[in-house]
C-alpha atoms as a PDB file:
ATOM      1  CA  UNK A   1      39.586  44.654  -5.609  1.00  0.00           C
ATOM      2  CA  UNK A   2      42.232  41.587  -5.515  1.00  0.00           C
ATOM      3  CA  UNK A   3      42.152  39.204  -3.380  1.00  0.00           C
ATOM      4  CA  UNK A   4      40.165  41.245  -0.626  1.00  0.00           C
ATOM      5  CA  UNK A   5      36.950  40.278  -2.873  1.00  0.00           C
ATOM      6  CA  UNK A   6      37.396  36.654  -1.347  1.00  0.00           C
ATOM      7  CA  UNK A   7      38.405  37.610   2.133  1.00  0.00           C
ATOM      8  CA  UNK A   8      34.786  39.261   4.345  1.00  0.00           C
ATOM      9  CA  UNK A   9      33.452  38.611   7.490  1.00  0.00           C
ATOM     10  CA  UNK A  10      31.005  39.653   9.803  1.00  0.00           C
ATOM     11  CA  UNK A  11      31.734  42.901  11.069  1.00  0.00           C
ATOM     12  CA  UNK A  12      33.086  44.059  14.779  1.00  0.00           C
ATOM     13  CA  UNK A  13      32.540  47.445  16.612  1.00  0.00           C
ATOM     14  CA  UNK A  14      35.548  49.867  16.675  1.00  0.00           C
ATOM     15  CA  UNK A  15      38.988  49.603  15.857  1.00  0.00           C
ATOM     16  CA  UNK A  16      40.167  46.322  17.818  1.00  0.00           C
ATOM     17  CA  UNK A  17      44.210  47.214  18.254  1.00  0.00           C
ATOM     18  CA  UNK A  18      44.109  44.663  21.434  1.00  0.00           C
ATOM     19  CA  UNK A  19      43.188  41.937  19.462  1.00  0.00           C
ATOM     20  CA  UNK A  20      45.922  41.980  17.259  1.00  0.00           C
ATOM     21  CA  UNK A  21      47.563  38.115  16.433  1.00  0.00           C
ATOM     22  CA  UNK A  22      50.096  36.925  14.364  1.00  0.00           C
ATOM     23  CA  UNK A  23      48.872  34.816  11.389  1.00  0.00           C
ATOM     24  CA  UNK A  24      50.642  31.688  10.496  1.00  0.00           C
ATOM     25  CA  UNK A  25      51.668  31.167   6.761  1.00  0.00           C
ATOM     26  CA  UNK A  26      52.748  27.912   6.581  1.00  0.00           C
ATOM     27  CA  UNK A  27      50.605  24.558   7.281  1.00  0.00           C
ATOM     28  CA  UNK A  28      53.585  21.815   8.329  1.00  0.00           C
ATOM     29  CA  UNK A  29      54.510  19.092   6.307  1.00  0.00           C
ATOM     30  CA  UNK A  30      55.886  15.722   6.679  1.00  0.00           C
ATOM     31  CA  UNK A  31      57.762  13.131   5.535  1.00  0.00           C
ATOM     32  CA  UNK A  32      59.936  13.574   2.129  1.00  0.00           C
ATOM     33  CA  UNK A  33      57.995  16.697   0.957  1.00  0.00           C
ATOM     34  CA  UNK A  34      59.336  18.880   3.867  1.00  0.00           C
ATOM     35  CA  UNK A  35      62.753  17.705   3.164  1.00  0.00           C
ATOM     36  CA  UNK A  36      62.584  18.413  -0.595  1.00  0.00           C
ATOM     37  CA  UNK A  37      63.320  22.244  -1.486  1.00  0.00           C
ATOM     38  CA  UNK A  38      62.794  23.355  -5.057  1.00  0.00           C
ATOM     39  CA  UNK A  39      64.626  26.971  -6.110  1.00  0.00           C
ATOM     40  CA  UNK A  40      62.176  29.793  -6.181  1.00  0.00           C
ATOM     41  CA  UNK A  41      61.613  31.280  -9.494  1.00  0.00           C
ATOM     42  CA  UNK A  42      63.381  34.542  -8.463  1.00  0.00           C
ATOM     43  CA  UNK A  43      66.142  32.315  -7.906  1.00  0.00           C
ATOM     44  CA  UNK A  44      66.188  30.240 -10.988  1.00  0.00           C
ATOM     45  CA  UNK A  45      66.196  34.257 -12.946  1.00  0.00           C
ATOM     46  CA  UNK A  46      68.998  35.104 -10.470  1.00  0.00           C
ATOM     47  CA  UNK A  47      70.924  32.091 -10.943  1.00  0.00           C
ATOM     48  CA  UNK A  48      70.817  32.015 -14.695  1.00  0.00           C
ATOM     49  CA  UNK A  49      71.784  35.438 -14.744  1.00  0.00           C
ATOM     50  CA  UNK A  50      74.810  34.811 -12.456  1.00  0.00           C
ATOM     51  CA  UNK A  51      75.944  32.191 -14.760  1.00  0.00           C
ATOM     52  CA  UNK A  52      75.253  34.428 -17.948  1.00  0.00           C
ATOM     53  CA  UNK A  53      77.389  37.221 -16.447  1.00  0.00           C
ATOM     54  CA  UNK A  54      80.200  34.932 -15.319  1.00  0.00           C
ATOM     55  CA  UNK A  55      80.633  32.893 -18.488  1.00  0.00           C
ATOM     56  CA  UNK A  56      80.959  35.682 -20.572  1.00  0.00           C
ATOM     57  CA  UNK A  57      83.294  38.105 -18.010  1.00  0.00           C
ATOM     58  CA  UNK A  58      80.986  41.043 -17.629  1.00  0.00           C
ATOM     59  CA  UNK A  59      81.427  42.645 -14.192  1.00  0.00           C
ATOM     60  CA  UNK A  60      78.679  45.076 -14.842  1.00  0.00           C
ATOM     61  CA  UNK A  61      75.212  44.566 -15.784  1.00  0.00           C
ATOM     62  CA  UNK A  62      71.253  44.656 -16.038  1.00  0.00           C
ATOM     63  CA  UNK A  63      67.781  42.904 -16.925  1.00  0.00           C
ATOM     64  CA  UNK A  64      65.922  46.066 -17.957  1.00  0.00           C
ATOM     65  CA  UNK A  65      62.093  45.314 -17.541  1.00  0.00           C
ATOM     66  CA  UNK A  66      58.911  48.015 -18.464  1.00  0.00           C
ATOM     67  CA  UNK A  67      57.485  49.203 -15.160  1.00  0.00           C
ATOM     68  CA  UNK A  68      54.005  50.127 -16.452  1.00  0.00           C
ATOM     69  CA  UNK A  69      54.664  54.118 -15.963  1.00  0.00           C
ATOM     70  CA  UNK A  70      56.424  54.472 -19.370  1.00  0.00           C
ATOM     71  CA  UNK A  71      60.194  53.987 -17.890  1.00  0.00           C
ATOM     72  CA  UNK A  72      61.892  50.459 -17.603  1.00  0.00           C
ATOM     73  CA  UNK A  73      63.278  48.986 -14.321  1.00  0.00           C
ATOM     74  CA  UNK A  74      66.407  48.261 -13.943  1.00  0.00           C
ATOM     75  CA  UNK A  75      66.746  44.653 -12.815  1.00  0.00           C
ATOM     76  CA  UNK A  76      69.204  42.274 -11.019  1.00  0.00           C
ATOM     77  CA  UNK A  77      71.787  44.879 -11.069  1.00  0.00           C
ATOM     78  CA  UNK A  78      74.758  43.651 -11.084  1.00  0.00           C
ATOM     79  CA  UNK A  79      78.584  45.940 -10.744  1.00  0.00           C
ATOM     80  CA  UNK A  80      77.444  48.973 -10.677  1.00  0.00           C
ATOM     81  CA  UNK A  81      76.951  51.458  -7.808  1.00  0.00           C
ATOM     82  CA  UNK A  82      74.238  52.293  -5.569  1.00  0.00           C
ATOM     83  CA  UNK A  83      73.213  55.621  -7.259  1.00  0.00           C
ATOM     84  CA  UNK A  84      73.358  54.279 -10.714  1.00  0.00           C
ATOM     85  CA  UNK A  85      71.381  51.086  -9.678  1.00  0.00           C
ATOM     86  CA  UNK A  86      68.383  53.493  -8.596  1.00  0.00           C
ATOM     87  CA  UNK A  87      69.211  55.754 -11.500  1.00  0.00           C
ATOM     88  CA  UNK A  88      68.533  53.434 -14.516  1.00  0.00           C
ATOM     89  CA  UNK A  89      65.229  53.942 -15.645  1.00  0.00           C
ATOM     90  CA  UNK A  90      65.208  55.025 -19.250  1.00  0.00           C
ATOM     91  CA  UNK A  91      62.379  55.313 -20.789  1.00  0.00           C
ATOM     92  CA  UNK A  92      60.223  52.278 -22.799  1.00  0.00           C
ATOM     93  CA  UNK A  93      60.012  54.669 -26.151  1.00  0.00           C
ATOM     94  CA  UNK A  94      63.644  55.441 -26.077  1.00  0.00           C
ATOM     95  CA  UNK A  95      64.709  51.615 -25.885  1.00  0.00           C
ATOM     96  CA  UNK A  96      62.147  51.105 -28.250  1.00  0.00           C
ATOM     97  CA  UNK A  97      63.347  53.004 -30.775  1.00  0.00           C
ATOM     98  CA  UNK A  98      67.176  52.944 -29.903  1.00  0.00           C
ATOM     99  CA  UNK A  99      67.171  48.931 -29.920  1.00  0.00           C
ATOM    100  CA  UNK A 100      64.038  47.761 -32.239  1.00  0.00           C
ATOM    101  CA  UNK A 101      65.585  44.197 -33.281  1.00  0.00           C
ATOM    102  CA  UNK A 102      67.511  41.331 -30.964  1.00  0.00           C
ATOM    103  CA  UNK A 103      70.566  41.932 -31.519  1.00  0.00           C
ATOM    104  CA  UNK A 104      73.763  43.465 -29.322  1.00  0.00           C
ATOM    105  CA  UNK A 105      74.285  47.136 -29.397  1.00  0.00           C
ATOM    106  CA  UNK A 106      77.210  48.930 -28.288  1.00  0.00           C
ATOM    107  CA  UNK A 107      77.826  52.152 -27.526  1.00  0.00           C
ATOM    108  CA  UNK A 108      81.408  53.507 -26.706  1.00  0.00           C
ATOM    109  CA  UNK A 109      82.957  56.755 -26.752  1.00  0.00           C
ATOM    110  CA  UNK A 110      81.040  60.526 -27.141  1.00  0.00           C
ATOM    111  CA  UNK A 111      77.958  58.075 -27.224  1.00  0.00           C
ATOM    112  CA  UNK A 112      77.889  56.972 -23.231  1.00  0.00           C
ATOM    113  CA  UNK A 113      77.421  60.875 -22.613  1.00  0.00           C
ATOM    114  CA  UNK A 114      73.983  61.050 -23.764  1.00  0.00           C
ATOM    115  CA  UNK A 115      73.485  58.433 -20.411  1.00  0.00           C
ATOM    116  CA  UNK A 116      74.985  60.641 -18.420  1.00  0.00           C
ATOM    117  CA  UNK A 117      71.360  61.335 -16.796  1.00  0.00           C
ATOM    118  CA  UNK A 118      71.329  57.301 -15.991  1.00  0.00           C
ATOM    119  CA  UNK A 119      74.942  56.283 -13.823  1.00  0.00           C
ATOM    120  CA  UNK A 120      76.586  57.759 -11.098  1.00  0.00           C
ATOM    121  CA  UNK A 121      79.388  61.018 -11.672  1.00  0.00           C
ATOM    122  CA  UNK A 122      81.864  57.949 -11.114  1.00  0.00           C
ATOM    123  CA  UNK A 123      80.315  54.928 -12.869  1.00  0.00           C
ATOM    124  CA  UNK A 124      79.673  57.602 -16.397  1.00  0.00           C
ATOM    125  CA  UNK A 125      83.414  58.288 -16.519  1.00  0.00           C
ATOM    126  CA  UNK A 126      84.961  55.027 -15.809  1.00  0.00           C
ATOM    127  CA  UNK A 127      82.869  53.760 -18.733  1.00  0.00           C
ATOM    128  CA  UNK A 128      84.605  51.687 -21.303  1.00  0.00           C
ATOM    129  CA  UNK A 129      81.492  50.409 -23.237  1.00  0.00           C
ATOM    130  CA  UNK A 130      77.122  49.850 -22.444  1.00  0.00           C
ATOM    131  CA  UNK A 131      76.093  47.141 -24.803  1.00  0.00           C
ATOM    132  CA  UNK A 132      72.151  45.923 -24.983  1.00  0.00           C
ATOM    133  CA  UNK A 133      70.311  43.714 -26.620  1.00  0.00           C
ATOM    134  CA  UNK A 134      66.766  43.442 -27.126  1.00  0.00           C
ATOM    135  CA  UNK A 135      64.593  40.180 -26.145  1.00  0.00           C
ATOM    136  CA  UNK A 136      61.149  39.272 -27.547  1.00  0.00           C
ATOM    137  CA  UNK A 137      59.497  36.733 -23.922  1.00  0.00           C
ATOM    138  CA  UNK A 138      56.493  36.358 -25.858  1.00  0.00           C
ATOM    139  CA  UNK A 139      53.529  38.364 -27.508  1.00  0.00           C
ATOM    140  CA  UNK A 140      53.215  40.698 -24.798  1.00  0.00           C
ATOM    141  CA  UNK A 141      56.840  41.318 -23.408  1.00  0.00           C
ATOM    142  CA  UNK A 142      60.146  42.360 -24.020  1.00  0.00           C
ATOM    143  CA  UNK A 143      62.779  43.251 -21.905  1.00  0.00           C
ATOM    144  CA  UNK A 144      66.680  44.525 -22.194  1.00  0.00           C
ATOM    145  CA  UNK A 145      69.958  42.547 -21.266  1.00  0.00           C
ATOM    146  CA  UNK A 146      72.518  45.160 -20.630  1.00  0.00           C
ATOM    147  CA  UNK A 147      76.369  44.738 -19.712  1.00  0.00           C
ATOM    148  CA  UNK A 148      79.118  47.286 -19.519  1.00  0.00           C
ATOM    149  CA  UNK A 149      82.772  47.471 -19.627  1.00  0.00           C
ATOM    150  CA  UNK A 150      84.827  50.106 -17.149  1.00  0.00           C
ATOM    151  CA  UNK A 151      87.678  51.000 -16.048  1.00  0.00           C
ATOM    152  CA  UNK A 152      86.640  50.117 -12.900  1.00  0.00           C
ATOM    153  CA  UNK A 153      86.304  46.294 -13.407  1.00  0.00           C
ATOM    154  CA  UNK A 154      88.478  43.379 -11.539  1.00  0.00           C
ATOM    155  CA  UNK A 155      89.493  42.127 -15.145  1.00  0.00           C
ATOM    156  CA  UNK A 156      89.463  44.328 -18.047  1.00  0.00           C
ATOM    157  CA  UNK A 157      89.357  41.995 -20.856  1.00  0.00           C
ATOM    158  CA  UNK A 158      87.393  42.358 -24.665  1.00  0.00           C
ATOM    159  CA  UNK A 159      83.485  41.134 -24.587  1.00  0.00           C
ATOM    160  CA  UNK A 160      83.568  38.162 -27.290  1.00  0.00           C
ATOM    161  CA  UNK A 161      79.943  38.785 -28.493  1.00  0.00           C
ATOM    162  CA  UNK A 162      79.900  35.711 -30.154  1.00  0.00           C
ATOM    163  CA  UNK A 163      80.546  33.718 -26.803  1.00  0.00           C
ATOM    164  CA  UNK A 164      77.728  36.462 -25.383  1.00  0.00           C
ATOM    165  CA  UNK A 165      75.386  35.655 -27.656  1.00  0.00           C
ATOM    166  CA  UNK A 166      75.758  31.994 -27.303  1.00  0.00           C
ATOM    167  CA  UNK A 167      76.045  32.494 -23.537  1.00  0.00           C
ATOM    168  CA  UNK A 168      72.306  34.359 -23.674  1.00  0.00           C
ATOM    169  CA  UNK A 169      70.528  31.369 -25.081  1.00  0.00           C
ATOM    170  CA  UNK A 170      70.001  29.387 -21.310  1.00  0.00           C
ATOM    171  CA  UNK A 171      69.125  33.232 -19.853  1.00  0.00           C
ATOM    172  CA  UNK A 172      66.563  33.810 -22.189  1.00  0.00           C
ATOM    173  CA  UNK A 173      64.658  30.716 -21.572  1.00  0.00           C
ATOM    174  CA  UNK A 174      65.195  31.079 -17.802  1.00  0.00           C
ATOM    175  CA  UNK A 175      63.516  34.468 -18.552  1.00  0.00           C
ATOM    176  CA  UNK A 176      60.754  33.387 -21.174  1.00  0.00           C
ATOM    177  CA  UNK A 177      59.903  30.194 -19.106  1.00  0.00           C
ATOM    178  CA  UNK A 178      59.568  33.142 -15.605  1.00  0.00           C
ATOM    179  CA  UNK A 179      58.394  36.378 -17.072  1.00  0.00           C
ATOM    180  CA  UNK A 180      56.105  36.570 -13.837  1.00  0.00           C
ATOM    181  CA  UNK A 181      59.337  37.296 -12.298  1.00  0.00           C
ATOM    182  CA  UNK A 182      60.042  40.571 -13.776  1.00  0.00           C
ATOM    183  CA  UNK A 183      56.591  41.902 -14.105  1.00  0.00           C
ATOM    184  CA  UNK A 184      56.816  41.112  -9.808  1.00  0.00           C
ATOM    185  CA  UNK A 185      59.943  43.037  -9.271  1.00  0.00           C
ATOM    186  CA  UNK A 186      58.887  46.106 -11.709  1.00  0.00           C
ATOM    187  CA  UNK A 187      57.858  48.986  -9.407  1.00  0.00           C
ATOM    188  CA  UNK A 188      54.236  49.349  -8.678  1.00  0.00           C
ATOM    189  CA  UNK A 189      52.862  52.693  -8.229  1.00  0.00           C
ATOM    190  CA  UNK A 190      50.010  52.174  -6.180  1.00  0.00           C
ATOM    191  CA  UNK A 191      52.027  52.369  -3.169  1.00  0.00           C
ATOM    192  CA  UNK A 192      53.794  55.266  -0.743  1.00  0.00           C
ATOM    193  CA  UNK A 193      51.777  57.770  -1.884  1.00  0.00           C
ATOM    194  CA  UNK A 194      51.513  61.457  -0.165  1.00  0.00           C
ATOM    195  CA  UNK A 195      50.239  61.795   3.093  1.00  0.00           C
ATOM    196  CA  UNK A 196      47.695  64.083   0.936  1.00  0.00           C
ATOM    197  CA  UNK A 197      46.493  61.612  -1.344  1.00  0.00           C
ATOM    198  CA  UNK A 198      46.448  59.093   1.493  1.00  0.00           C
ATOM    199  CA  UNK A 199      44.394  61.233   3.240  1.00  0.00           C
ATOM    200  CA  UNK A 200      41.792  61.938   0.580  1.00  0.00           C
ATOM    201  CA  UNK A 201      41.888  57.863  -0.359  1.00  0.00           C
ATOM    202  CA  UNK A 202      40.743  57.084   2.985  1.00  0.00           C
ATOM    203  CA  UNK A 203      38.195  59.531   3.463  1.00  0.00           C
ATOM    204  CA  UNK A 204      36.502  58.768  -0.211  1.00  0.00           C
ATOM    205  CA  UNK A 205      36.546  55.320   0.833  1.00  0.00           C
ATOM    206  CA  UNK A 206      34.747  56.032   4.417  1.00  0.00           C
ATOM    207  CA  UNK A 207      32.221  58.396   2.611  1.00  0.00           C
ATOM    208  CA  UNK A 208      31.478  55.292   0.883  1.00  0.00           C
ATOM    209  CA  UNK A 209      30.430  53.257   4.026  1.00  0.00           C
ATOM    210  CA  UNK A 210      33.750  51.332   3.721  1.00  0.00           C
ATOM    211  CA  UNK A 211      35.338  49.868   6.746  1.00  0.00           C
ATOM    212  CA  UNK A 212      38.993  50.169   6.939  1.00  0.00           C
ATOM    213  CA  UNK A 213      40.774  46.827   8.116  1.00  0.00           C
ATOM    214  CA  UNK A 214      44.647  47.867   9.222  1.00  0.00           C
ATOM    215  CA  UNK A 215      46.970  44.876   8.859  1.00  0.00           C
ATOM    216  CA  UNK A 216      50.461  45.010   8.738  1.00  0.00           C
ATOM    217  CA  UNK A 217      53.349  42.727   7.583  1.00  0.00           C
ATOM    218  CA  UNK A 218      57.232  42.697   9.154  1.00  0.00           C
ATOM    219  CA  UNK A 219      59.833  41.441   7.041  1.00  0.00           C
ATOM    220  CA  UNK A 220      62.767  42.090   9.972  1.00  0.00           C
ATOM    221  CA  UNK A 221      63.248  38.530  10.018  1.00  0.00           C
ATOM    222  CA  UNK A 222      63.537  38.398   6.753  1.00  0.00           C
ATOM    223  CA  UNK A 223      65.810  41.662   6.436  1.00  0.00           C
ATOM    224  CA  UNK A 224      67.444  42.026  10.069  1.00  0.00           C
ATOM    225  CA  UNK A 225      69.837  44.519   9.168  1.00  0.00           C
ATOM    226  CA  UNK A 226      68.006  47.971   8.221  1.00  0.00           C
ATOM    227  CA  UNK A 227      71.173  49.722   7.110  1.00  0.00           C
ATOM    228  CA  UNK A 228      71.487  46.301   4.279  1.00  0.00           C
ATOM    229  CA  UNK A 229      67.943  46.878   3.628  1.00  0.00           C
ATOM    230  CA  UNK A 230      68.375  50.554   2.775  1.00  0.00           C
ATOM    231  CA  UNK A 231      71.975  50.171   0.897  1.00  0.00           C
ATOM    232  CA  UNK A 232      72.182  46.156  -0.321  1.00  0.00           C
ATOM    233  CA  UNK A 233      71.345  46.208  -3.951  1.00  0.00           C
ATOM    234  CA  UNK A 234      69.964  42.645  -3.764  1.00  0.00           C
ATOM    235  CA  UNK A 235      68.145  42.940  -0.545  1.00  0.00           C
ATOM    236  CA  UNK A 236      66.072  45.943  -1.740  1.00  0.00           C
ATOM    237  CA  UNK A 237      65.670  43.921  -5.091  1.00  0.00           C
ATOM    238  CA  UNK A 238      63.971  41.659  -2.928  1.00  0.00           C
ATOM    239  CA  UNK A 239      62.006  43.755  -0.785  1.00  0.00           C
ATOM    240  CA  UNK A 240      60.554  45.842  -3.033  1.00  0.00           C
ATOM    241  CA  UNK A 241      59.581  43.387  -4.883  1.00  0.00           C
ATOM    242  CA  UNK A 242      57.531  41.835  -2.270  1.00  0.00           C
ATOM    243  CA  UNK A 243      55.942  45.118  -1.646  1.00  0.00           C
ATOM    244  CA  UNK A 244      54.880  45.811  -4.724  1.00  0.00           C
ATOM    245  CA  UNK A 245      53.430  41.869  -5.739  1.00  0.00           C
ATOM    246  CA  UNK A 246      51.585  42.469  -2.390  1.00  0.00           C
ATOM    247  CA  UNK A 247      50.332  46.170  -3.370  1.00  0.00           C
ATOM    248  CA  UNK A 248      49.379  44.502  -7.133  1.00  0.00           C
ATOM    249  CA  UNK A 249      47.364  41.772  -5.328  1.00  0.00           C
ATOM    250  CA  UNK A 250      45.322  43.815  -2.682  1.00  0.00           C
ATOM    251  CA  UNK A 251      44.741  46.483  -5.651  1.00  0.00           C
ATOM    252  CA  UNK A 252      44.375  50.309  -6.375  1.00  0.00           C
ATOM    253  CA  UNK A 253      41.332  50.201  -3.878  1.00  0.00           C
ATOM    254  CA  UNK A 254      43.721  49.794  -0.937  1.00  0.00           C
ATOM    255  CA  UNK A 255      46.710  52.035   0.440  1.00  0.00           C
ATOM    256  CA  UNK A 256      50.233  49.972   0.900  1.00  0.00           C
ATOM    257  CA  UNK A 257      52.881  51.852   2.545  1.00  0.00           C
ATOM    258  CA  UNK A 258      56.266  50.153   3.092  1.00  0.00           C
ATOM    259  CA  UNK A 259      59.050  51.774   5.190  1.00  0.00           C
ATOM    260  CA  UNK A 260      62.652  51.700   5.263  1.00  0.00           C
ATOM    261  CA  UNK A 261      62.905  49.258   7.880  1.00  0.00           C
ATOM    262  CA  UNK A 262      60.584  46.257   6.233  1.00  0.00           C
ATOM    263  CA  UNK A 263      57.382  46.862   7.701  1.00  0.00           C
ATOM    264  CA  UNK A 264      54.936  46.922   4.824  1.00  0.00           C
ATOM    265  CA  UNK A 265      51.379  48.820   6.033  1.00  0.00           C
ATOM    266  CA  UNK A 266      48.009  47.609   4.645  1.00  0.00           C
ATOM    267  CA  UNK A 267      44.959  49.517   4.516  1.00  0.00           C
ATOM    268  CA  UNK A 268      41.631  47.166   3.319  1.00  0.00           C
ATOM    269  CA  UNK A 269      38.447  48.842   2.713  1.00  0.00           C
ATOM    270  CA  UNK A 270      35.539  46.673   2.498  1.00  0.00           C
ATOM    271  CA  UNK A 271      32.500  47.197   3.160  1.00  0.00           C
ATOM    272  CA  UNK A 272      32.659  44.144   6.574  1.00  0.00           C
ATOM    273  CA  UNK A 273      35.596  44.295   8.277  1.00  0.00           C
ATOM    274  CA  UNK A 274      38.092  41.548   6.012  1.00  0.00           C
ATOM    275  CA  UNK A 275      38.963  37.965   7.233  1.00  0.00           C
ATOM    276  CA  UNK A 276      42.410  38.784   7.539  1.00  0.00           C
ATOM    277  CA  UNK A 277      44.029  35.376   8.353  1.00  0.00           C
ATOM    278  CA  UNK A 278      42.119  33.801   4.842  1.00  0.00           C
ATOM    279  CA  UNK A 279      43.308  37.135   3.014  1.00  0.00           C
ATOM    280  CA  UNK A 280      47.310  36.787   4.015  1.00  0.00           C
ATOM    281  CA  UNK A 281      46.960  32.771   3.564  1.00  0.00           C
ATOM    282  CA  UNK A 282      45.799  33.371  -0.011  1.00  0.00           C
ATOM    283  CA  UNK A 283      48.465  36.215  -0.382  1.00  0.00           C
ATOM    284  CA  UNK A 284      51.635  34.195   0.615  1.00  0.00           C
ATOM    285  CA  UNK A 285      51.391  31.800  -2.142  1.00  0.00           C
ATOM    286  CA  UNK A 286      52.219  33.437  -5.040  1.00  0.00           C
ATOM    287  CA  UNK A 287      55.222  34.966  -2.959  1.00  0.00           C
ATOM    288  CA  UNK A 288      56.164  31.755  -2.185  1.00  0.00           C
ATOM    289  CA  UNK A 289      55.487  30.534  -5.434  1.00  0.00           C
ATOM    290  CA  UNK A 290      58.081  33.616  -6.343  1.00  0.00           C
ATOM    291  CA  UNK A 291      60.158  33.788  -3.975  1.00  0.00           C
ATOM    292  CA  UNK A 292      60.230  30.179  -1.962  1.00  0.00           C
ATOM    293  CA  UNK A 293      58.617  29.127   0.837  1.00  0.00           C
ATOM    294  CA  UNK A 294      62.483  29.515   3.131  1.00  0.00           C
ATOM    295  CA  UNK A 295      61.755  33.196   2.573  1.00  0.00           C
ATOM    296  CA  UNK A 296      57.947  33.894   2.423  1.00  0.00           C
ATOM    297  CA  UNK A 297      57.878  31.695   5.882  1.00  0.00           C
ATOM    298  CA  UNK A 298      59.681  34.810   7.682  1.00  0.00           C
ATOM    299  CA  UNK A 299      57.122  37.513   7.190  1.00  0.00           C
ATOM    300  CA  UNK A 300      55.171  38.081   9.824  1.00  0.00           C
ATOM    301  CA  UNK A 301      51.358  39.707   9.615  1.00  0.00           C
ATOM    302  CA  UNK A 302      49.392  41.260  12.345  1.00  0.00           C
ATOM    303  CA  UNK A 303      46.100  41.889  12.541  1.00  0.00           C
ATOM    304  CA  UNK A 304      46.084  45.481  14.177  1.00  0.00           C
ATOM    305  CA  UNK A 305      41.704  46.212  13.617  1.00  0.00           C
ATOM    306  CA  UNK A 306      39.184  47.455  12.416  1.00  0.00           C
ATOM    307  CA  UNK A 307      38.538  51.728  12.131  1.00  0.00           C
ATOM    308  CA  UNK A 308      36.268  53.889  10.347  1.00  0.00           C
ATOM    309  CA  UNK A 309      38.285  57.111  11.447  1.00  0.00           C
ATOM    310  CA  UNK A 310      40.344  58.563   8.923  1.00  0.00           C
ATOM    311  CA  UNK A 311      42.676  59.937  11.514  1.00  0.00           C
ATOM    312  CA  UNK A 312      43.336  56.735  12.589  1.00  0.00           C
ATOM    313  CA  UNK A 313      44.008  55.457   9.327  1.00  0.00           C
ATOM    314  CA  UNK A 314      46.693  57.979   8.414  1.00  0.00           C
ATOM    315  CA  UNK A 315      48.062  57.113  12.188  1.00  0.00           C
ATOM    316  CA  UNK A 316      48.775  53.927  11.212  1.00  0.00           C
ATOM    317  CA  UNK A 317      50.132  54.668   8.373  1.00  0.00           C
ATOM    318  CA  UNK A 318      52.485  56.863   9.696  1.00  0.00           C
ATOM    319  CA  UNK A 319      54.075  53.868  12.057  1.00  0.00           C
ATOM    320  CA  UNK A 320      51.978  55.101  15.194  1.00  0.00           C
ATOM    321  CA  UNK A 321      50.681  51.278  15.800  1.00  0.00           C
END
């Protein structure tokens, strides 16, 4: 059940949408502490990256990560267009067997065709080269560094894959030493589901004597610009990854939906009514821990009620409250 488990209270009659209040995140601090700001771990993956990309001249590149539904995300995208930034998700076997040891992999020519399902009509045939290399984070995870050569970059110069490969070594311990990072920003599925299997979610849970808590959570201050949101690479990145460490933490019990303009839409079922300001408090800190507390401190949550009307519910859902 996540962190909902921790987070009950003694329950209240009806669905209480005027007693909705914003819940504050962050307790204030004092003195040298509050002046004393530490990079986020997204940012120390982000940063290492950067440098990894710029000291060896790639324009165009990837962390590839496995999303738990048999295809791997494409992370940190770097170059490459909007399409082919939601297009590349090959699948875990294919990498698998296609890349089996840590070492760089290039493929050139005839080759980039069989891809053609994974970049844009434009990125595919302004492809010089797609190189990848295999990394081993520890027992349980690998992931994929990928960089490409086109026609399309700034400065069209040779990759010196002995510079690359010496170039990797500070990535892959940023990586190793964060690998909570990418398992936060691979997709989680438990999240945007149907309006059907919504529907059938909410009433199983009612049948079950459940109370549904709705709670919401606005990221517009975070992400004021909806057309960024929607089309910025990096903003998205970010986003979606906050949506899906906060649909991994309430759990498959729960419905998340998150729309297109940064509201994210929480759906609790419990069996009291949940302690809402204790739940979020105990959900911001592994964002902040993940993000930083600069960002995490910009969410807003409301508390919209409680409801035991699956109507309601889907309402809700839907953006009516």
């Amino acid at each position: 059940m996540g962190l909902i488990s921790q987070a009950k209270r003694v329950p209240r009659d009806g669905i209480s949408g005027s007693e909705q209040q914003d819940i504050p995140f962050m307790k204030k601090k004092s003195g040298l502490l509050s002046r004393i700001k530490k990079a986020s771990a997204f940012d120390i993956v982000d940063s290492a990256f950067d440098e990894f990309m710029h000291s060896v001249g790639a324009e165009r590149g990837g962390i590839l990560f496995p999303s738990g539904n048999e295809c791997l995300s494409f992370l940190f995208p770097r170059g490459f267009d909007y399409t082919t930034s939601r297009r590349f998700f090959p699948s875990v076997s294919a990498f698998a067997h296609g890349f089996p040891n840590e070492e760089w992999v290039s493929i050139t020519g005839n080759g980039l065709e069989t891809w053609q399902s994974l970049f844009s009509f434009r990125e595919l045939k302004s492809l010089s080269s797609l190189s990848i290399r295999k990394v081993i984070l520890d027992s349980a995870n690998v992931c994929y560094l990928a960089i490409a050569t086109s026609l399309l970059d700034i400065v069209r110069a040779p990759i010196d894959f002995v510079q690359v490969e010496t170039s990797a070594t500070g990535l892959i311990q940023a990586l190793a030493e964060n690998t909570f990072v990418l398992q936060a920003l691979a997709p989680f599925e438990n999240i945007n589901k149907s309006r059907e299997a919504m529907k059938s979610h909410a009433e199983s849970a009612l049948s079950s004597r459940k109370t549904a808590t709705l709670a919401k959570i606005s990221c517009e201050a975070l992400f004021p610009d909806d057309i960024d949101l929607q089309t910025d690479c990096p903003s998205l990145l970010v986003y979606n990854a906050i949506v899906h460490r906060i649909a991994r933490l309430a759990g498959t019990s729960n419905i998340i939906y998150a729309d297109a303009t940064g509201t994210v839409r929480i759906v609790l079922f419990t069996s009291f009514p949940a302690d809402t300001g204790f739940y979020f408090l105990q959900l911001m800190k592994p964002l902040e821990r993940l993000f930083g507390v600069d960002r995490i401190r910009k969410l807003v949550a409301v508390n919209i009620g409680n409801t035991n009307s699956a109507s309601e519910i889907l309402d809700f859902l839907s953006g009516a409250n």
